[in-house]
C-alpha atoms as a PDB file:
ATOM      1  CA  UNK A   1     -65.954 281.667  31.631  1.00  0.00           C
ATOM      2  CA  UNK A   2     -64.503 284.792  30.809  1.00  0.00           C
ATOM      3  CA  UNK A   3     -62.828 287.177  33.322  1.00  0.00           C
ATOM      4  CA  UNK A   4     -65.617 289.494  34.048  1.00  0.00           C
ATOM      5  CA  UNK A   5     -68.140 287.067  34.567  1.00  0.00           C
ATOM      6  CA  UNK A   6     -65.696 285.190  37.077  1.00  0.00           C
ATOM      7  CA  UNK A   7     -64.983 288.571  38.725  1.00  0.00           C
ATOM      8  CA  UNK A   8     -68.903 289.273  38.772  1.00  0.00           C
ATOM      9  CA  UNK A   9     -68.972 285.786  40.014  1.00  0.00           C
ATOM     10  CA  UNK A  10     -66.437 285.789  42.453  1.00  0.00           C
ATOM     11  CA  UNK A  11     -68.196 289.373  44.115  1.00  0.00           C
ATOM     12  CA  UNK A  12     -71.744 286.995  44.716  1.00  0.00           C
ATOM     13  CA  UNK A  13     -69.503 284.870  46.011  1.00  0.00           C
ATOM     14  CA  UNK A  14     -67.789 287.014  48.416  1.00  0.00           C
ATOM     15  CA  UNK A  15     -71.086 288.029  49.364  1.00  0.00           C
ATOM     16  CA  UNK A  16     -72.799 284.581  50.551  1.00  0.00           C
ATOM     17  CA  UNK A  17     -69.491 284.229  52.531  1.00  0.00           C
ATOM     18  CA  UNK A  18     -70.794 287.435  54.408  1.00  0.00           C
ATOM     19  CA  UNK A  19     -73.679 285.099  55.760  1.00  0.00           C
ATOM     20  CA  UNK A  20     -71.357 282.094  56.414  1.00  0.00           C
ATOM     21  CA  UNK A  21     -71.462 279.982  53.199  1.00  0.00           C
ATOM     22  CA  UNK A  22     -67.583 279.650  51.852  1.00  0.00           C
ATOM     23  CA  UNK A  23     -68.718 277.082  48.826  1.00  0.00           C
ATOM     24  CA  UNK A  24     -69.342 279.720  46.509  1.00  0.00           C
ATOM     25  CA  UNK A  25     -66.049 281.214  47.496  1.00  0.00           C
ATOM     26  CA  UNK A  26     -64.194 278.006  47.072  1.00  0.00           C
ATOM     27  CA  UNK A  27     -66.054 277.049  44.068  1.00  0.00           C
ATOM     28  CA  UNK A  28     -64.069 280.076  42.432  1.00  0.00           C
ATOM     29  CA  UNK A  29     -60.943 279.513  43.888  1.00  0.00           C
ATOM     30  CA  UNK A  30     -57.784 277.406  42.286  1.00  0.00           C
ATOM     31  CA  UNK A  31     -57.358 274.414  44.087  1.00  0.00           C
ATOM     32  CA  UNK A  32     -54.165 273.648  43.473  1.00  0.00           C
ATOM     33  CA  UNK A  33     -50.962 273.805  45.857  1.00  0.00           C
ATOM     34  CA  UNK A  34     -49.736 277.138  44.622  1.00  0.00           C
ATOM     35  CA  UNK A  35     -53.270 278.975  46.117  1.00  0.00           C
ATOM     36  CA  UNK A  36     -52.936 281.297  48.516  1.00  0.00           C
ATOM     37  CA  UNK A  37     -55.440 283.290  51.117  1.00  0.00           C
ATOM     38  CA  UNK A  38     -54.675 286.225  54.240  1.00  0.00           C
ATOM     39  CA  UNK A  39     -57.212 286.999  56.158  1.00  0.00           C
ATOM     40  CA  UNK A  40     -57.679 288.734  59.047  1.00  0.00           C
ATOM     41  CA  UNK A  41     -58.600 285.246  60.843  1.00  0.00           C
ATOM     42  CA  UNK A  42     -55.021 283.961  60.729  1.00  0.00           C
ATOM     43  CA  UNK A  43     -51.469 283.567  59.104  1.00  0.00           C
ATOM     44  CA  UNK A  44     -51.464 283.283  55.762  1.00  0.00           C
ATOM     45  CA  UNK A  45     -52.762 279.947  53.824  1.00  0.00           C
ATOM     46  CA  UNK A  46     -51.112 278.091  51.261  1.00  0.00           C
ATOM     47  CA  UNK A  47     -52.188 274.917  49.190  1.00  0.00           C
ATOM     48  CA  UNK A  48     -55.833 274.430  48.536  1.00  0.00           C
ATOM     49  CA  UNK A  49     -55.992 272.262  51.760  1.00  0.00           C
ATOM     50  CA  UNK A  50     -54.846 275.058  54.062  1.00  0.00           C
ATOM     51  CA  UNK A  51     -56.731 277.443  51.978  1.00  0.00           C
ATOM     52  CA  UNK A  52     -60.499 275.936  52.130  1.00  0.00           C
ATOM     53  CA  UNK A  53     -59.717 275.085  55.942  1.00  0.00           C
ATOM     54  CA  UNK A  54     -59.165 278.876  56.189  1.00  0.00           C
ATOM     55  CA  UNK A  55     -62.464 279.525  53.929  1.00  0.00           C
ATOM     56  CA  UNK A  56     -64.266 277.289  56.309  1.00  0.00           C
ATOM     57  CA  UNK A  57     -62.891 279.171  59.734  1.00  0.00           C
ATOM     58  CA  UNK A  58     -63.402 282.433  58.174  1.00  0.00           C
ATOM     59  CA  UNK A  59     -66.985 282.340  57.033  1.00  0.00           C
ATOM     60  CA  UNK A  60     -67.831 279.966  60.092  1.00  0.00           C
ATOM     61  CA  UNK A  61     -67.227 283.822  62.016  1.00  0.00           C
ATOM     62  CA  UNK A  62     -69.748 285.451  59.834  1.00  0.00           C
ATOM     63  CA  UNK A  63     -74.163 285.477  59.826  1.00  0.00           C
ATOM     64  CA  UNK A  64     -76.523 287.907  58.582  1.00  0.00           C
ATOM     65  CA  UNK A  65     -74.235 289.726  56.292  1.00  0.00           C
ATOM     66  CA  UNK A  66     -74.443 291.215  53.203  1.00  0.00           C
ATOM     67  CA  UNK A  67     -70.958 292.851  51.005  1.00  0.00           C
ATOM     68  CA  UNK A  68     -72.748 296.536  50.736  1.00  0.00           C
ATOM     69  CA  UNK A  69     -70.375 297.592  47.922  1.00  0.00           C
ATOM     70  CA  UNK A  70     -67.406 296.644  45.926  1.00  0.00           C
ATOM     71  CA  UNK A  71     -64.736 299.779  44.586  1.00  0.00           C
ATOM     72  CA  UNK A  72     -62.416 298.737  42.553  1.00  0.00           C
ATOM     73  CA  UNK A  73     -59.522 300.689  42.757  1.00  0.00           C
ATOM     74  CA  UNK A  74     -57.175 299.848  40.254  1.00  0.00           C
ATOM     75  CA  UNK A  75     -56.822 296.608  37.861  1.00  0.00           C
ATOM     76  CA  UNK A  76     -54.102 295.347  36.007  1.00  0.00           C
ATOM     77  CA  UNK A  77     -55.023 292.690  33.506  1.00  0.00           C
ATOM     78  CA  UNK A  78     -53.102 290.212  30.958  1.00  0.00           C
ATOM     79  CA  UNK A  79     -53.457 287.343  28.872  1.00  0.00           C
ATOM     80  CA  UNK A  80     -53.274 284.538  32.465  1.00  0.00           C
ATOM     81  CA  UNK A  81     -53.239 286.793  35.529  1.00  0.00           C
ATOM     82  CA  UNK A  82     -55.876 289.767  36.647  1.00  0.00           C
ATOM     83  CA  UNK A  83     -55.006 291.586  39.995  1.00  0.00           C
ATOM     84  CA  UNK A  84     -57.506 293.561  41.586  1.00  0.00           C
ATOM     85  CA  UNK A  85     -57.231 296.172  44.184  1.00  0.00           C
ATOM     86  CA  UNK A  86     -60.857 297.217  45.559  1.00  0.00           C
ATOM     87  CA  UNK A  87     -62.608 298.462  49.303  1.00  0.00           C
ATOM     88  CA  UNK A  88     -65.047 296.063  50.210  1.00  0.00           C
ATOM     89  CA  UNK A  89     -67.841 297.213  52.201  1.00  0.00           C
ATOM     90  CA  UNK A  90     -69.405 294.872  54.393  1.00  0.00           C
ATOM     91  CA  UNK A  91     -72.450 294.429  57.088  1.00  0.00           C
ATOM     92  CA  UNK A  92     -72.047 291.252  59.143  1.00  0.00           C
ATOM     93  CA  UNK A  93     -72.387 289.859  62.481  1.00  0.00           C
ATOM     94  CA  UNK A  94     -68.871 288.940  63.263  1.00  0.00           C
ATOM     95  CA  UNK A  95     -68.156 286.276  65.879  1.00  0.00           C
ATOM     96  CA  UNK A  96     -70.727 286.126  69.074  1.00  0.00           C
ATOM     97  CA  UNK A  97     -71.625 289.803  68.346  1.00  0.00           C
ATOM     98  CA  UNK A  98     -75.510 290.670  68.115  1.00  0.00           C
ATOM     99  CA  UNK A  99     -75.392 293.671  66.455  1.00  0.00           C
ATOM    100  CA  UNK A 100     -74.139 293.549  62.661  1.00  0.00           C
ATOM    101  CA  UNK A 101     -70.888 296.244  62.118  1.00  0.00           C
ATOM    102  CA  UNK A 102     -70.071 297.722  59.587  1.00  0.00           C
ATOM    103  CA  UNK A 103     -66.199 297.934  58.046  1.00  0.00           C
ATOM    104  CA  UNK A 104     -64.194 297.841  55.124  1.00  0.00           C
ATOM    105  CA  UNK A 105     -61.602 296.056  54.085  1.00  0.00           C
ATOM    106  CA  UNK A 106     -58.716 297.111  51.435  1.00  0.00           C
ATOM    107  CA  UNK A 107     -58.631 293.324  48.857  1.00  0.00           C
ATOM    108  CA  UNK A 108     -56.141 292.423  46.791  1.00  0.00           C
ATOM    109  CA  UNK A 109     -57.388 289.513  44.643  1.00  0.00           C
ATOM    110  CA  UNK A 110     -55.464 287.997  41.788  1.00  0.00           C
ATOM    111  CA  UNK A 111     -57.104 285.575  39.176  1.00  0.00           C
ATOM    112  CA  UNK A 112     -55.012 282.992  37.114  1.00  0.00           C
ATOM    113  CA  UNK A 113     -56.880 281.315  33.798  1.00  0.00           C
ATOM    114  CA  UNK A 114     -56.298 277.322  34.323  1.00  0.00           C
ATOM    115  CA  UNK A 115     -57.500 275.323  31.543  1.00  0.00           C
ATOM    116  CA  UNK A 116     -59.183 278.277  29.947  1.00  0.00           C
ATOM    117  CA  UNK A 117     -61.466 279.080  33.562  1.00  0.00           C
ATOM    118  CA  UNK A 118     -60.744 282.666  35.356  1.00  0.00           C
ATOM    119  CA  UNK A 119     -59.991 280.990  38.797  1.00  0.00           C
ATOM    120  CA  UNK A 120     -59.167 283.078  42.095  1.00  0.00           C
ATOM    121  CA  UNK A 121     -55.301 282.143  43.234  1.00  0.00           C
ATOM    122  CA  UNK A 122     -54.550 284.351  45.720  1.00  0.00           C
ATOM    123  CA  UNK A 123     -56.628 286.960  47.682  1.00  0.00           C
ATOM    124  CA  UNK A 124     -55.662 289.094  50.803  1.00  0.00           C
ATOM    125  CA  UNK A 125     -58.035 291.085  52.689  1.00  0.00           C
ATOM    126  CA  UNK A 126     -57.594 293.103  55.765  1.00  0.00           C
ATOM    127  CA  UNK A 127     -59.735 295.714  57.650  1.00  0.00           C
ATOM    128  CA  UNK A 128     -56.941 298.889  57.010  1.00  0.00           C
ATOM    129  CA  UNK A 129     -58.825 301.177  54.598  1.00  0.00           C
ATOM    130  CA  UNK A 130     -59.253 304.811  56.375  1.00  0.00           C
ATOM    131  CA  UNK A 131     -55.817 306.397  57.926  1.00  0.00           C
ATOM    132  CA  UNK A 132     -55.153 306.002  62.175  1.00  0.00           C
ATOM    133  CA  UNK A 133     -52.587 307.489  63.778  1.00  0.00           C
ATOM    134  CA  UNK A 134     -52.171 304.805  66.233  1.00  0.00           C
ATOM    135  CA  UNK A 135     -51.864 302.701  63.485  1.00  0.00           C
ATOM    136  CA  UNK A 136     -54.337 299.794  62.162  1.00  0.00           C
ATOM    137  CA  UNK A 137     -58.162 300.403  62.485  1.00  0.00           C
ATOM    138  CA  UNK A 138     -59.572 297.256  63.541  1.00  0.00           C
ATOM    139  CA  UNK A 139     -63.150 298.231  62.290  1.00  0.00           C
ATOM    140  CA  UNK A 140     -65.108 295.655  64.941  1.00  0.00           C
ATOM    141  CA  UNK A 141     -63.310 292.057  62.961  1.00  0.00           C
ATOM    142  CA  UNK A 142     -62.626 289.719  65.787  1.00  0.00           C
END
């Protein structure tokens, strides 16, 4: 699978995980020890164990979502590694909420090829994408 296709895949992904379903999310991901994930949820994961426990906690705090929009803000690609810098948009029900909210978060993903498959190594999301000058905008992520 070529780059684009796993990025393509990767964004379908990111979107099931909106309505709690991390396997198409881990099915992307490298599962070996060097993997890493930051979310919002937690410290920082490392090692394909920690990191689909994290997956699994993560999505387990989303239903009835839906990834609105993807902007890619700058790319830097070579011959193993991609990094990506994009704005996700989201719609979700986050935690016991009944109401979906809306927010974005500013993604950082970076893609390694392993055996000749694009595979996600490393991504870090968090909900700081607009300016506050109180400091970090929360955007309704519990």
């Amino acid at each position: 699978m070529g780059l684009r296709e796993a990025i393509d895949q990767y964004h379908a992904a990111v979107d099931a995980f909106s309505r709690g379903d991390p396997e198409p999310v881990k099915a992307i991901c490298s599962h070996r020890d060097d993997a890493t994930l930051a979310n919002p949820f937690g410290p920082a994961a490392s090692g394909w164990t920690n990191v689909s426990a994290a997956l699994d906690y993560a999505s387990s705090r989303f239903r009835d979502g839906e990834v609105t929009s993807v902007e890619r803000v700058a790319e830097y690609i070579g011959s193993e590694l991609a990094a990506i810098f994009a704005i996700e948009r989201w719609s979700a029900k986050v935690g016991g909420r009944t109401e979906p909210a809306k927010f974005e978060l500013r993604v950082t993903s970076i893609f390694r090829s392993e055996d000749g498959v694009w595979r996600l190594v490393h991504r870090h999301a968090d909900p700081i994408a607009t300016p506050h000058a109180d400091g970090p905008l929360r955007s309704g992520i519990t």
